[in-house]
Protein backbone atom coordinates (compact mmCIF):
# COMPACT_ATOMS: atom_id res chain seq x y z
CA UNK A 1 204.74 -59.81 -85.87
CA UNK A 2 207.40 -60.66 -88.55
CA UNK A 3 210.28 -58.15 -89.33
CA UNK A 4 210.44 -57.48 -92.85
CA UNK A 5 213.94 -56.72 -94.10
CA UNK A 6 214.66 -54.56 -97.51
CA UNK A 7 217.17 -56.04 -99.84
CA UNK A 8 218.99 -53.24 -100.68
CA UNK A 9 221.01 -53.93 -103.04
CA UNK A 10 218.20 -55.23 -104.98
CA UNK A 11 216.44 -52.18 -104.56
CA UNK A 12 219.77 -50.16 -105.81
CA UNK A 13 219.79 -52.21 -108.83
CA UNK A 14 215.74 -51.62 -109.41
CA UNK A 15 216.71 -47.60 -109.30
CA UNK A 16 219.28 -47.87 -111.78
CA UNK A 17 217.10 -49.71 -114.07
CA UNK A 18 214.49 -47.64 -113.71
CA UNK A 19 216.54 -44.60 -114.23
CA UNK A 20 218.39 -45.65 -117.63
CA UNK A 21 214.97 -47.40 -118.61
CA UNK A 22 213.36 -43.15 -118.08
CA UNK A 23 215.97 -42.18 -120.40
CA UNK A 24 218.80 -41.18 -117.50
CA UNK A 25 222.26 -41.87 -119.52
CA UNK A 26 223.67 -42.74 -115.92
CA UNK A 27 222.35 -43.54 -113.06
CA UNK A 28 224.44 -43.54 -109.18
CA UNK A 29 223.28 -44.02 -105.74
CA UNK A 30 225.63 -42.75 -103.19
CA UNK A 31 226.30 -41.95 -99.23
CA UNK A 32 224.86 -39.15 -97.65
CA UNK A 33 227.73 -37.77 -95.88
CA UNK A 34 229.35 -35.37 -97.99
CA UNK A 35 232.68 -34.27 -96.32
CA UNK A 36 234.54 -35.50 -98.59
CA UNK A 37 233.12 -34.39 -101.70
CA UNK A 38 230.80 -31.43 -100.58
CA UNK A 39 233.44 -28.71 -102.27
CA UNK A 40 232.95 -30.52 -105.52
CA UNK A 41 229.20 -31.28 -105.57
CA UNK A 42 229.15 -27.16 -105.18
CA UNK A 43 231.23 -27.19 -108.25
CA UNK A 44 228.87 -29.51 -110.33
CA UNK A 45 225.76 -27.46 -109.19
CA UNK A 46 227.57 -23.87 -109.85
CA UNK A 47 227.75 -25.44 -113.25
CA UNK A 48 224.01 -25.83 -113.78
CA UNK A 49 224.67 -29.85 -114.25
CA UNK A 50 221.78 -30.55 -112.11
CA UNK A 51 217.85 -31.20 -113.16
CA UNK A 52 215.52 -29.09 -112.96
């Protein structure tokens, strides 16, 4: 059995395509872990800047 392996960075590239081609007006993949940043994410999102 062969081992297929995802090109990631192609894939990122195909999502940020995608997004701006949708309409998005930016587009961003990031890391999950949110230590760093989880105090300002809450900040964003108490600011209604998220979708729907």
């Amino acid at each position: 059995m062969t081992s297929l392996s995802p090109d990631y960075q192609q894939l990122a590239l195909d999502i940020k395509k995608w997004g701006l081609e949708l309409g998005f007006s930016e587009v961003g993949i990031t890391d999950i872990d949110l230590s760093k940043h989880e105090a300002q994410l809450q900040r964003w999102l108490d600011l209604g800047y998220h979708g729907e």
